[in-house]
C-alpha atoms as a PDB file:
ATOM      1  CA  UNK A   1      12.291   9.845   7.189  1.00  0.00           C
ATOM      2  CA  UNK A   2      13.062   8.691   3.473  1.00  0.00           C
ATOM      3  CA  UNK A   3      16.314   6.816   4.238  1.00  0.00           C
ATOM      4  CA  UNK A   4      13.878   4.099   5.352  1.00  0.00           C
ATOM      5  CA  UNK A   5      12.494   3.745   1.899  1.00  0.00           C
ATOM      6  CA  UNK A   6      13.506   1.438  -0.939  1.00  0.00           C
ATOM      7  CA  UNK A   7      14.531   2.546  -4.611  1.00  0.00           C
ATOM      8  CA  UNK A   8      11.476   0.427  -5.564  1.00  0.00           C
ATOM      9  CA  UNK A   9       9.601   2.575  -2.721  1.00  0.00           C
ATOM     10  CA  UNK A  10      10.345   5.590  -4.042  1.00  0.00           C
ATOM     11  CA  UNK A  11      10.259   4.554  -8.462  1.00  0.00           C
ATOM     12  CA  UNK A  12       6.684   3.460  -7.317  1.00  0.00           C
ATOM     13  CA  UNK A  13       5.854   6.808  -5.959  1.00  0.00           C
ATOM     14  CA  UNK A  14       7.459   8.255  -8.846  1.00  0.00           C
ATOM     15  CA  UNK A  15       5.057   6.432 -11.164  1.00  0.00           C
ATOM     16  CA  UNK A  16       1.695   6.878  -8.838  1.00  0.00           C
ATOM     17  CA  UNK A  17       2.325  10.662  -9.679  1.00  0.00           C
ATOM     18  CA  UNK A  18       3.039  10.405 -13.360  1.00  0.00           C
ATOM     19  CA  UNK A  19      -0.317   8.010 -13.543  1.00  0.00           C
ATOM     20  CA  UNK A  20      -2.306  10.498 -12.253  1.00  0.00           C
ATOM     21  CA  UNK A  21      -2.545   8.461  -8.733  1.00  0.00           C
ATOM     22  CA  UNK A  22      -3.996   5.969 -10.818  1.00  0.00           C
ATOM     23  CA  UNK A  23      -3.085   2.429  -8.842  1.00  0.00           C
ATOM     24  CA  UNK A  24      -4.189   0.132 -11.838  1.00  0.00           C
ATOM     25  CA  UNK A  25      -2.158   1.997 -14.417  1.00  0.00           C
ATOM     26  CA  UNK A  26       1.068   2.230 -11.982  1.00  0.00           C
ATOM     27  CA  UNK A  27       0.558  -1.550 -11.749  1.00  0.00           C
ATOM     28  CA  UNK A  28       1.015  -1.708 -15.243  1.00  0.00           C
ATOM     29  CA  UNK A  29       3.773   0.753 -15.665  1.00  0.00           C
ATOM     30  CA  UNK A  30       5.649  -0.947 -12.623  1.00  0.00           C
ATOM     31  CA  UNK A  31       4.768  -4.705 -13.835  1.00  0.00           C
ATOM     32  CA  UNK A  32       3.592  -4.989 -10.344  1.00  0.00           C
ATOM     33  CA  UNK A  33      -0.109  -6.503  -9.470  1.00  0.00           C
ATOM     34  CA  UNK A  34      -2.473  -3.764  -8.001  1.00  0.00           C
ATOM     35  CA  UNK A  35      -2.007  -5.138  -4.618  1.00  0.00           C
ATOM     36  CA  UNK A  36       1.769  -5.285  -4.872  1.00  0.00           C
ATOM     37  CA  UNK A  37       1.720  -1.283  -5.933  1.00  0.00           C
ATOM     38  CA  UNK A  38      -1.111  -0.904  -2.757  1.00  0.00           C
ATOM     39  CA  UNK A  39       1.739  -3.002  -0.539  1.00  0.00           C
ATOM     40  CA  UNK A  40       4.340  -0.540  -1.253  1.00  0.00           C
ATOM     41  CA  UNK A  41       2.728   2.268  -0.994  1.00  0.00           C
ATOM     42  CA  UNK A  42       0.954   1.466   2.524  1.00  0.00           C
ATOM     43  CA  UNK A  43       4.470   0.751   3.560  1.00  0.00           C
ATOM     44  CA  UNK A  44       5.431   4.324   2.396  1.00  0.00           C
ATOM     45  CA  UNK A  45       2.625   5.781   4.348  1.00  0.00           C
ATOM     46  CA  UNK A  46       3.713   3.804   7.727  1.00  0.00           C
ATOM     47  CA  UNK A  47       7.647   4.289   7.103  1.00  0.00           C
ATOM     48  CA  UNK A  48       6.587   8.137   6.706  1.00  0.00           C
ATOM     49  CA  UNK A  49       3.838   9.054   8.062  1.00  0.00           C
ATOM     50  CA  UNK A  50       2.702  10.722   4.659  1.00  0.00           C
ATOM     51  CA  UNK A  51      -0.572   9.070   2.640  1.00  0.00           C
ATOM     52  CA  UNK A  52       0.786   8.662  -0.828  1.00  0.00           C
ATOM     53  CA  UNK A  53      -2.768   8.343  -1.728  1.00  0.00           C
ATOM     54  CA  UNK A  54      -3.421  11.989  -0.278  1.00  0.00           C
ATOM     55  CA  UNK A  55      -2.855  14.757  -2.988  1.00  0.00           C
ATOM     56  CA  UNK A  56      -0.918  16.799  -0.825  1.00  0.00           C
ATOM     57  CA  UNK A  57       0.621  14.450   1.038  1.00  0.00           C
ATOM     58  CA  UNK A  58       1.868  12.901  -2.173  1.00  0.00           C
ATOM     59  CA  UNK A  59       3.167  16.345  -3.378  1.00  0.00           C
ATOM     60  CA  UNK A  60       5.285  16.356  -0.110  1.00  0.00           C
ATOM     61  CA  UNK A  61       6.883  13.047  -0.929  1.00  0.00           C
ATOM     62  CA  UNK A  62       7.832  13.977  -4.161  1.00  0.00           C
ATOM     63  CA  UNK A  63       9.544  16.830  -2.586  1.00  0.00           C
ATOM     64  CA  UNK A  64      11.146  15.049  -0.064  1.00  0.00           C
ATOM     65  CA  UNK A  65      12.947  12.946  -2.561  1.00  0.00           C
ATOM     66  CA  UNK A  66      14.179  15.671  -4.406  1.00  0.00           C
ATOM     67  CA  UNK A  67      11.750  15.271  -7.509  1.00  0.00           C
ATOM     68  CA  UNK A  68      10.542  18.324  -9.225  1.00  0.00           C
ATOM     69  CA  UNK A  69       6.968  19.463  -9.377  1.00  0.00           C
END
């Protein structure tokens, strides 16, 4: 299910969490425009099946790709 997702993918995700799963400031952290960070994480959710943008889902993610919580 992960191998399908980039390192940029998965830094982005990274990010979303450490922002608070706020887009505009992971733009900013990512030097990425809002859309760009929206992009990449849609294409998390289809590669996945797992809404980024969901708390829990989000939570799942992180554990999938080995990242402490």
């Amino acid at each position: 299910m992960l191998e399908n997702l980039t390192d940029l993918d998965i830094k982005i995700l990274i990010a979303f969490a450490d922002n608070n799963m706020n887009v505009s400031e992971t733009s900013r952290q990512m030097f990425l425009s809002r859309s760009a960070t929206f992009y990449h994480l849609e294409k998390v959710k289809n590669k996945t099946e797992l809404n980024p943008l969901n708390f829990f889902d989000l939570i799942e993610l992180l554990k999938l790709c080995g990242i402490k919580i």
